[in-house]
Protein backbone atom coordinates (compact mmCIF):
# COMPACT_ATOMS: atom_id res chain seq x y z
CA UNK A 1 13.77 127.15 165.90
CA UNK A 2 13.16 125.00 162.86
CA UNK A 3 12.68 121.31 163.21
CA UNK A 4 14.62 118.63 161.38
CA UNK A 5 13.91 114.98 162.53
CA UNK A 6 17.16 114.38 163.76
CA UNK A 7 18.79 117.53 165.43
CA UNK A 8 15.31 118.50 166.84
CA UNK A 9 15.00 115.17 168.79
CA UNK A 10 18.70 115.21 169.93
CA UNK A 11 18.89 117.52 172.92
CA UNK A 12 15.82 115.47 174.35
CA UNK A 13 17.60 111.91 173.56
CA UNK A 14 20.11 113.34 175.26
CA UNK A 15 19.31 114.83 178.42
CA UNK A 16 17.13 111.79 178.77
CA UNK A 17 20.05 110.59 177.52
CA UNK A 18 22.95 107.96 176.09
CA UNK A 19 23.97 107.82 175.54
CA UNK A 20 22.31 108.03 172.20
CA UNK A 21 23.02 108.29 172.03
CA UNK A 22 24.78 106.68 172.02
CA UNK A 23 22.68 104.40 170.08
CA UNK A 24 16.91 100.81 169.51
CA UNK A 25 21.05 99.55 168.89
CA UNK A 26 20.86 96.87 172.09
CA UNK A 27 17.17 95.81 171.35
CA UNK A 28 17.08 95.60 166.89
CA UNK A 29 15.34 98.61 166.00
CA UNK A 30 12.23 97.69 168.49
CA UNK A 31 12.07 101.13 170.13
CA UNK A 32 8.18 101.56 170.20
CA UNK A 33 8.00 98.18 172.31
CA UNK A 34 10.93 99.55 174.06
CA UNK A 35 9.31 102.68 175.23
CA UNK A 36 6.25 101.34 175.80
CA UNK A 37 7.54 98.38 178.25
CA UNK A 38 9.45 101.55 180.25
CA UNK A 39 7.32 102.99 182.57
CA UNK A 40 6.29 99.49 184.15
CA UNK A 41 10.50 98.55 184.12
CA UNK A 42 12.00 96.98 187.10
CA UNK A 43 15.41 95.57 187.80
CA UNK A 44 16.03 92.01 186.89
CA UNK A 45 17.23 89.09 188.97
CA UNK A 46 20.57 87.89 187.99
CA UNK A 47 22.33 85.05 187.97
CA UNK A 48 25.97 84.48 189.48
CA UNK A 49 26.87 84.13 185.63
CA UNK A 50 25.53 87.19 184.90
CA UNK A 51 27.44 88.84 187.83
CA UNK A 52 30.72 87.56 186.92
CA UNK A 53 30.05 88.37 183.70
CA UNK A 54 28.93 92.36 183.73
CA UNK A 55 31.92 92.81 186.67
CA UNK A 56 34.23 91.60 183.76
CA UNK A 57 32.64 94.62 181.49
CA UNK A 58 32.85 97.05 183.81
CA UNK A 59 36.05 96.05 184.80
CA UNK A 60 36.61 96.51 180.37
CA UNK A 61 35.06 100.04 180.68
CA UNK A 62 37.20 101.43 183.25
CA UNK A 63 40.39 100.80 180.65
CA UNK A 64 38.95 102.31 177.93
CA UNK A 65 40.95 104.95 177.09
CA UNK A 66 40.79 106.76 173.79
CA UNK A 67 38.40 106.11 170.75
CA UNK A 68 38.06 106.93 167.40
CA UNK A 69 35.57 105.84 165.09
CA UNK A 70 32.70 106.20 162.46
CA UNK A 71 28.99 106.15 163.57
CA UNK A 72 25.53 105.18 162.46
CA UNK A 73 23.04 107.00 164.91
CA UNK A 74 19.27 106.26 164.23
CA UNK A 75 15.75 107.05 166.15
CA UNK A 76 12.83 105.56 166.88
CA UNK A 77 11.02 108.77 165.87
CA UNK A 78 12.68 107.90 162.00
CA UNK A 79 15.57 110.29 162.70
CA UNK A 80 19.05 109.03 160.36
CA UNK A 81 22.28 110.92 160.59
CA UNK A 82 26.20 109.73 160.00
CA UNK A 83 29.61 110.81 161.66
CA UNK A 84 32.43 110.68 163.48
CA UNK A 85 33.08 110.50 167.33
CA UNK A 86 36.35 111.15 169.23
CA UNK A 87 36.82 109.82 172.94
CA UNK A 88 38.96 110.58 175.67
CA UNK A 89 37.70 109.29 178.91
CA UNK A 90 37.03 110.17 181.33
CA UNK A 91 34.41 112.74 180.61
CA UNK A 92 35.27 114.16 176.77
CA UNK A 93 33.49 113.15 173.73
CA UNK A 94 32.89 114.65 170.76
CA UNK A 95 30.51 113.74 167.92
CA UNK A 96 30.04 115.20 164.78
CA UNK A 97 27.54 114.63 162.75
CA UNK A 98 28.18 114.70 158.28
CA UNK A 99 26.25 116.93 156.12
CA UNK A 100 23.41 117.71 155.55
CA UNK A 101 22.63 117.67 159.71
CA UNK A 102 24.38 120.79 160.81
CA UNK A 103 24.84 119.18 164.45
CA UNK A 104 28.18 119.33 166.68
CA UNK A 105 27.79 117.89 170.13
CA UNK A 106 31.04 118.37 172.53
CA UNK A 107 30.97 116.67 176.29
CA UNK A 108 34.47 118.32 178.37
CA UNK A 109 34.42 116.63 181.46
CA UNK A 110 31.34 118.89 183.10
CA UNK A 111 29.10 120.00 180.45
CA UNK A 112 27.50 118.39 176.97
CA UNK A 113 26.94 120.72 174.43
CA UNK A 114 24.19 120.70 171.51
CA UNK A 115 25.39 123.01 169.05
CA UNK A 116 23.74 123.79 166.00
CA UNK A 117 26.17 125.17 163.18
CA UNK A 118 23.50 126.25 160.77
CA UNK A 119 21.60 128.27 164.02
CA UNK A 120 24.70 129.31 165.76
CA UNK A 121 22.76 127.99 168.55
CA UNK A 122 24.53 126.74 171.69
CA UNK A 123 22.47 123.93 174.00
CA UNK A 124 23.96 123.17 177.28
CA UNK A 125 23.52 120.48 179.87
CA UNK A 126 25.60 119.15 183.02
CA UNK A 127 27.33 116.19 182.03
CA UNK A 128 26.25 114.15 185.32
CA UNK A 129 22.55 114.66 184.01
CA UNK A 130 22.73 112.26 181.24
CA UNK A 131 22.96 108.38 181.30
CA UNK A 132 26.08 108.53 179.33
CA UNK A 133 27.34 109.71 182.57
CA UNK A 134 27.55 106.52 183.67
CA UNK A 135 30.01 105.42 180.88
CA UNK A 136 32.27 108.99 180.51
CA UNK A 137 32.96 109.27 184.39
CA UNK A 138 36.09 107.58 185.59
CA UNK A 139 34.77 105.36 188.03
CA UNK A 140 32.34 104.00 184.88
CA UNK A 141 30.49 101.47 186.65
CA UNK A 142 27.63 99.40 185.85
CA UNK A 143 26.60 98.33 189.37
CA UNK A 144 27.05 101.18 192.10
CA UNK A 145 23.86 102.73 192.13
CA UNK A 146 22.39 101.36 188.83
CA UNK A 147 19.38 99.11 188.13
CA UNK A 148 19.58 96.42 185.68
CA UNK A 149 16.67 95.96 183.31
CA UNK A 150 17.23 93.82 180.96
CA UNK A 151 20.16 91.47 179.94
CA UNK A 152 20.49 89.37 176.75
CA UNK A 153 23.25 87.43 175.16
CA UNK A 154 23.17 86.43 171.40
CA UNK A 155 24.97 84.93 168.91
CA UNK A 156 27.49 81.65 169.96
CA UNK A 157 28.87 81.58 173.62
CA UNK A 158 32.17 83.81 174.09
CA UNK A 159 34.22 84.83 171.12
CA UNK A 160 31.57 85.70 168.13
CA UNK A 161 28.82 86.50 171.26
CA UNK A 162 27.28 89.82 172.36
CA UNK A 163 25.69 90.70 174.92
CA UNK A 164 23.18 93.54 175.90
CA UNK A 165 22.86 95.38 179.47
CA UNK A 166 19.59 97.97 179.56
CA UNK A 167 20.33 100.28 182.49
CA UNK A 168 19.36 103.52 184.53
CA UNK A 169 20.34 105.21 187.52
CA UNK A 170 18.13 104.05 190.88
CA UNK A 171 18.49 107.62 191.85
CA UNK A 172 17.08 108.98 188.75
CA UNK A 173 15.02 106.60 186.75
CA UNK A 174 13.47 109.91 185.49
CA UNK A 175 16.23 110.44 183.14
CA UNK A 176 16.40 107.49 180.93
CA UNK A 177 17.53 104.89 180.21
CA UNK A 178 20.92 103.18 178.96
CA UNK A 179 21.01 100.58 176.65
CA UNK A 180 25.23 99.14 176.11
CA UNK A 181 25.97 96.41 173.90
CA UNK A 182 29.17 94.61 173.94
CA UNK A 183 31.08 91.96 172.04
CA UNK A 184 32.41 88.79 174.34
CA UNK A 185 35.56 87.51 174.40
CA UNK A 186 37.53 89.42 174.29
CA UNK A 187 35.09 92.28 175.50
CA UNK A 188 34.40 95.33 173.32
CA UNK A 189 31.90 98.35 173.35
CA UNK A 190 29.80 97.74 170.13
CA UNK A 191 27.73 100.36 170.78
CA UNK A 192 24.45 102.45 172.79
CA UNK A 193 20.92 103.01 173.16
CA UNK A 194 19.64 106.47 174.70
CA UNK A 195 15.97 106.47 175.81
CA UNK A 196 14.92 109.59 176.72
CA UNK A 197 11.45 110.53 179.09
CA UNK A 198 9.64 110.53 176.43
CA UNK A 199 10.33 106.65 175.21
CA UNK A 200 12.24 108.22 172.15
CA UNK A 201 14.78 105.72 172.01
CA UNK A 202 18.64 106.37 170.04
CA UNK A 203 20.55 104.70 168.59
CA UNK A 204 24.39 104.50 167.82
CA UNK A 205 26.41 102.28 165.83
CA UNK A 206 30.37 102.63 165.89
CA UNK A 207 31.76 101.60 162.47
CA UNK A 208 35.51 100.69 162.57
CA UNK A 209 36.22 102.09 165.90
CA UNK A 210 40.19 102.61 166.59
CA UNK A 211 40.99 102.41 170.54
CA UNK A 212 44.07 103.81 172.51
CA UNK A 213 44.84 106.12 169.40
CA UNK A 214 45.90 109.73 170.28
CA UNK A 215 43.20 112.42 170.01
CA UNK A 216 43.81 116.00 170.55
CA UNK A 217 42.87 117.93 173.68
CA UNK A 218 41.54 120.37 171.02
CA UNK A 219 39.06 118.03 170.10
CA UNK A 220 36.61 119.10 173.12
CA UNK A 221 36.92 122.60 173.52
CA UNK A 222 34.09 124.77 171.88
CA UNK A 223 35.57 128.47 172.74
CA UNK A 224 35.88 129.15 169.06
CA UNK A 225 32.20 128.48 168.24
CA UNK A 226 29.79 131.22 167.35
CA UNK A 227 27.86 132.27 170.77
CA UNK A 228 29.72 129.61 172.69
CA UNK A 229 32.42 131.42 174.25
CA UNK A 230 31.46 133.24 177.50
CA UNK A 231 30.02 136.31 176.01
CA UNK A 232 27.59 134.18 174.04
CA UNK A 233 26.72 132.60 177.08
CA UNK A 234 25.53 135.07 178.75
């Protein structure tokens, strides 16, 4: 299969994962620190401020409905690509990626799919694999069964302020890591960090996201595709 930078390093960021996956986004662009500090990671100590504070953003994540919006996705490994994503939680997303990467990925509720338009080439891996899990599933929670890692506020307190949650599942630290970053006050997804086994860390931006628009069912099915359908599959 040939290699490009960024749909080579994809399937990996993502079944590490977020994803991105989605996205280092919550950490600058410091991914090589990033990896490097991950195999030694433990959960952090938090304060009752910090409780209240990430039970108000999960309590945010459970309404999130629908999204549309624009995205900047970069790598640590010097990967760049643009596009759009689609969201219907729980469990569908869809991103697709502008020209010149050739790169669909579709997540339906039990699979993800990698799917390279210029290959024909179909990638698929169980939804509940990937840290982005965590976020798509409709009991999205950022406490039952997670580990904190890291937690950092900038900017002024509340309205104006972000804040940044590094996470994994205790379960399954082997899978990655999450990295979500949030606007305060009124909360607001910002964006993701996916790092993968391998300390490859991914970002995404969203640019002008719309929530609680209407998106199409048709949006996350992936029948039509070349060597997706269940012919291909097999």
């Amino acid at each position: 299969m040939p290699c490009r930078p960024m749909p080579c390093r994809m399937p990996r960021a993502l079944t590490g994962l977020f994803l991105a996956v989605l996205l280092p986004l919550a950490f600058g662009l410091a991914a090589a620190p990033l990896a490097a500090q991950q195999p030694e990671a433990a959960p952090i100590a938090l304060s009752p401020q910090d409780e209240a504070e990430i039970a108000g953003l999960e309590a945010y994540m459970r309404e999130i409905d629908t999204l549309v919006s624009d995205f900047v996705q970069v790598s640590s490994d010097g990967g760049y690509a643009e596009g759009t994503l689609w969201l219907d939680r729980p469990g569908r997303m869809r991103f697709e990626y502008d020209d010149p990467v050739p790169v669909l990925m579709i997540a339906n509720g039990l699979e993800l799919l990698y799917y390279d338009r210029e290959l024909e080439q179909p990638t698929f891996v169980p939804l509940w694999e990937t840290p982005l899990w965590l976020f798509l599933k409709e009991d999205a929670t950022l406490t039952d069964g997670i580990e904190i890692l890291g937690l950092r506020r900038s900017g002024p307190e509340g309205a104006g302020g972000e804040i940044e949650l590094r996470l994994r599942e205790a379960a399954h630290p082997d899978r990655g890591e999450l990295v979500l970053r949030f606007g305060r006050e009124p909360a607001r997804l910002l964006g993701w960090t996916v790092v993968d086994p391998q300390g490859i860390a991914t970002q995404v931006s969203l640019i002008d996201p719309r929530w609680g628009v209407q998106v199409a069912k048709e949006r996350f099915e992936s029948r039509d595709l070349p060597n997706v359908g269940l012919e291909g599959r097999r």
